[in-house]
Protein backbone atom coordinates (compact mmCIF):
# COMPACT_ATOMS: atom_id res chain seq x y z
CA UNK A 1 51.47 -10.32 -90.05
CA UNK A 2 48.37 -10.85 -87.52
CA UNK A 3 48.81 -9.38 -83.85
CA UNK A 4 48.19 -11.47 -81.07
CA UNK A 5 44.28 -11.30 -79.66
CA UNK A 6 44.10 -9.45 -76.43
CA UNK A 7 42.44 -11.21 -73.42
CA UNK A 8 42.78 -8.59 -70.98
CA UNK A 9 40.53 -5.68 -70.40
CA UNK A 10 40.64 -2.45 -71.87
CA UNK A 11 41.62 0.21 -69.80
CA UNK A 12 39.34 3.47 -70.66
CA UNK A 13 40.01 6.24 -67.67
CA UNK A 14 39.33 4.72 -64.40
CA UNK A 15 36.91 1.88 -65.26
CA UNK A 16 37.86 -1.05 -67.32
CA UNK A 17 35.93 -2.48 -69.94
CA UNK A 18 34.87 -5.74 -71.23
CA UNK A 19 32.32 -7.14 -73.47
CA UNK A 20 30.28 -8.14 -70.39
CA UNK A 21 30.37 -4.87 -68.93
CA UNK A 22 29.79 -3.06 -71.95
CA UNK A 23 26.67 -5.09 -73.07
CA UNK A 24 25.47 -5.22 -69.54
CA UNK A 25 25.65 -0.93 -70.02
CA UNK A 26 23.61 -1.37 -73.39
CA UNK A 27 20.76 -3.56 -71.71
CA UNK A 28 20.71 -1.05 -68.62
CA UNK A 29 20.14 1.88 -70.61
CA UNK A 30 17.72 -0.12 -73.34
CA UNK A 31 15.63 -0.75 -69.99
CA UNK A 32 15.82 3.25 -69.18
CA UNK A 33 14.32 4.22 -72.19
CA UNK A 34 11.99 1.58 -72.45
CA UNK A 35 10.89 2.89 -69.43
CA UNK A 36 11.01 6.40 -69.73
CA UNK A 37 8.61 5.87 -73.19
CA UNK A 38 6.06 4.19 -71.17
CA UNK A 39 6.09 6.60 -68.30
CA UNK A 40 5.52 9.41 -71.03
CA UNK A 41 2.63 7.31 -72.64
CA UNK A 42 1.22 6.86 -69.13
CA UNK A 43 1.31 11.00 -68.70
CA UNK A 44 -0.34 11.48 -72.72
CA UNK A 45 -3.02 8.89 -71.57
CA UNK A 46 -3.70 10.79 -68.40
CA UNK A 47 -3.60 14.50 -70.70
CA UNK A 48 -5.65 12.86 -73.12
CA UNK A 49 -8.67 11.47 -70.41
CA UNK A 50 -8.28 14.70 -68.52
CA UNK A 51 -8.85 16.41 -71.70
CA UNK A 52 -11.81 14.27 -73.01
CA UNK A 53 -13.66 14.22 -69.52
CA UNK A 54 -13.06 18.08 -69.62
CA UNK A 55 -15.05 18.45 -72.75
CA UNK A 56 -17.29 16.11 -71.87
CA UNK A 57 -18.21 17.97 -68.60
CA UNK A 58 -18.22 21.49 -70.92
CA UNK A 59 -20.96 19.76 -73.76
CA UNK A 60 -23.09 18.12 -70.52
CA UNK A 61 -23.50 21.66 -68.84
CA UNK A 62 -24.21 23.18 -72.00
CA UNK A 63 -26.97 20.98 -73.10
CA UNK A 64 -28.31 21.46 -69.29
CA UNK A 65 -28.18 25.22 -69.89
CA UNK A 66 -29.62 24.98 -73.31
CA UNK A 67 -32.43 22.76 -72.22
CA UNK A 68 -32.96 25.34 -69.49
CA UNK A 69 -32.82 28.59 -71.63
CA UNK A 70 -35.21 26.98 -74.33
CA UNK A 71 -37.99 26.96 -71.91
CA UNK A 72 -37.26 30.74 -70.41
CA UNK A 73 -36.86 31.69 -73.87
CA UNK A 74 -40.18 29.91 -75.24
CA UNK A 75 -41.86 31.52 -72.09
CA UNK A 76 -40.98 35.00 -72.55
CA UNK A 77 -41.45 34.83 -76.30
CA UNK A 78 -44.76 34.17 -75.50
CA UNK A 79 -45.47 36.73 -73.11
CA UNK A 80 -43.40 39.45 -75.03
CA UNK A 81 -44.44 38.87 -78.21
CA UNK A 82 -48.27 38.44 -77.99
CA UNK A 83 -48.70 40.34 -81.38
CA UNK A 84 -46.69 37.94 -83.68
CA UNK A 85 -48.28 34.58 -84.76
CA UNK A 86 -47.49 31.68 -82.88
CA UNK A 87 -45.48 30.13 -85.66
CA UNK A 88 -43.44 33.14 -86.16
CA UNK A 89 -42.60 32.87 -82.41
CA UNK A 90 -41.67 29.68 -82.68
CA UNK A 91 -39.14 30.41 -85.88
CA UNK A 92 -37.50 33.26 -83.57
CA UNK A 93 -37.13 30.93 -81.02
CA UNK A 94 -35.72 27.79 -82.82
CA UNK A 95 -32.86 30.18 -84.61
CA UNK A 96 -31.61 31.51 -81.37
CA UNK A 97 -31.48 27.83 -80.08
CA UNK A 98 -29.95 26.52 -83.24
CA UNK A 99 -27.18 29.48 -83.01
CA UNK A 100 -27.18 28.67 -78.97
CA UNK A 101 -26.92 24.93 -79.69
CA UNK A 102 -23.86 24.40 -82.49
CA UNK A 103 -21.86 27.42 -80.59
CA UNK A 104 -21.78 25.26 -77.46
CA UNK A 105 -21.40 22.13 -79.38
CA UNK A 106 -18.49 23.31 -81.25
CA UNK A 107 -16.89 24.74 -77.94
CA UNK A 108 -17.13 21.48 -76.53
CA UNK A 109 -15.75 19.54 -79.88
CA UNK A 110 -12.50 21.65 -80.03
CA UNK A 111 -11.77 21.36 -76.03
CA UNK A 112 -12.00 17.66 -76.41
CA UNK A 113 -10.03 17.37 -79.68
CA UNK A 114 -7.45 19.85 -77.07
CA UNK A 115 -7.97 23.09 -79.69
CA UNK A 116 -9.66 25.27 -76.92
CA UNK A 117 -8.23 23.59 -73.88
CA UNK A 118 -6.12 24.05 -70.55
């Protein structure tokens, strides 16, 4: 035996509820998280640049440092070290640079990749 098909509301608490209300609920709160996930992306995008600018800043200084300390260290190599050959010099010079060089580089890698950063 089949019961008769309701056509009223149902009652739940205070409110009532119908299939309009209820699906007009869903879309509502659909539309809330919809835009709750794009106001997150918005903040990771605005991490993310902050981050990469960051590191780009740290790796432009260093090479302006670098570029700086090469020629005070090529200068007082030379005036330090008049005993050693030129070439030998030169070889002292170029290691602490190398060293100098990837340290900085790497520091500046692993703040943009957000390793090393805020």
């Amino acid at each position: 035996m089949a019961l008769p098909a309701r056509s009223e509301p149902v009652h739940l608490g205070v409110q009532s509820l119908t299939i309009e209300t209820a699906i007009d609920h869903l879309v509502d709160a659909a539309q809330g998280v919809v835009e709750n996930q794009l106001e997150l992306a918005k903040l990771e995008l605005e991490l993310t640049a902050s981050r990469v600018l960051g590191g780009t800043a740290v790796i432009l200084v260093g090479v302006f440092l670098l570029f700086g300390a090469v020629a005070a260290l090529a200068m007082t190599a030379y005036v330090l070290l008049p005993e050693m050959p030129p070439a030998q010099r030169l070889g002292i010079i170029a290691g602490v640079y190398a060293v100098l060089g990837i340290g900085l580089t790497m520091m500046g890698v692993r703040r943009v990749r957000g390793d090393g950063g805020h």
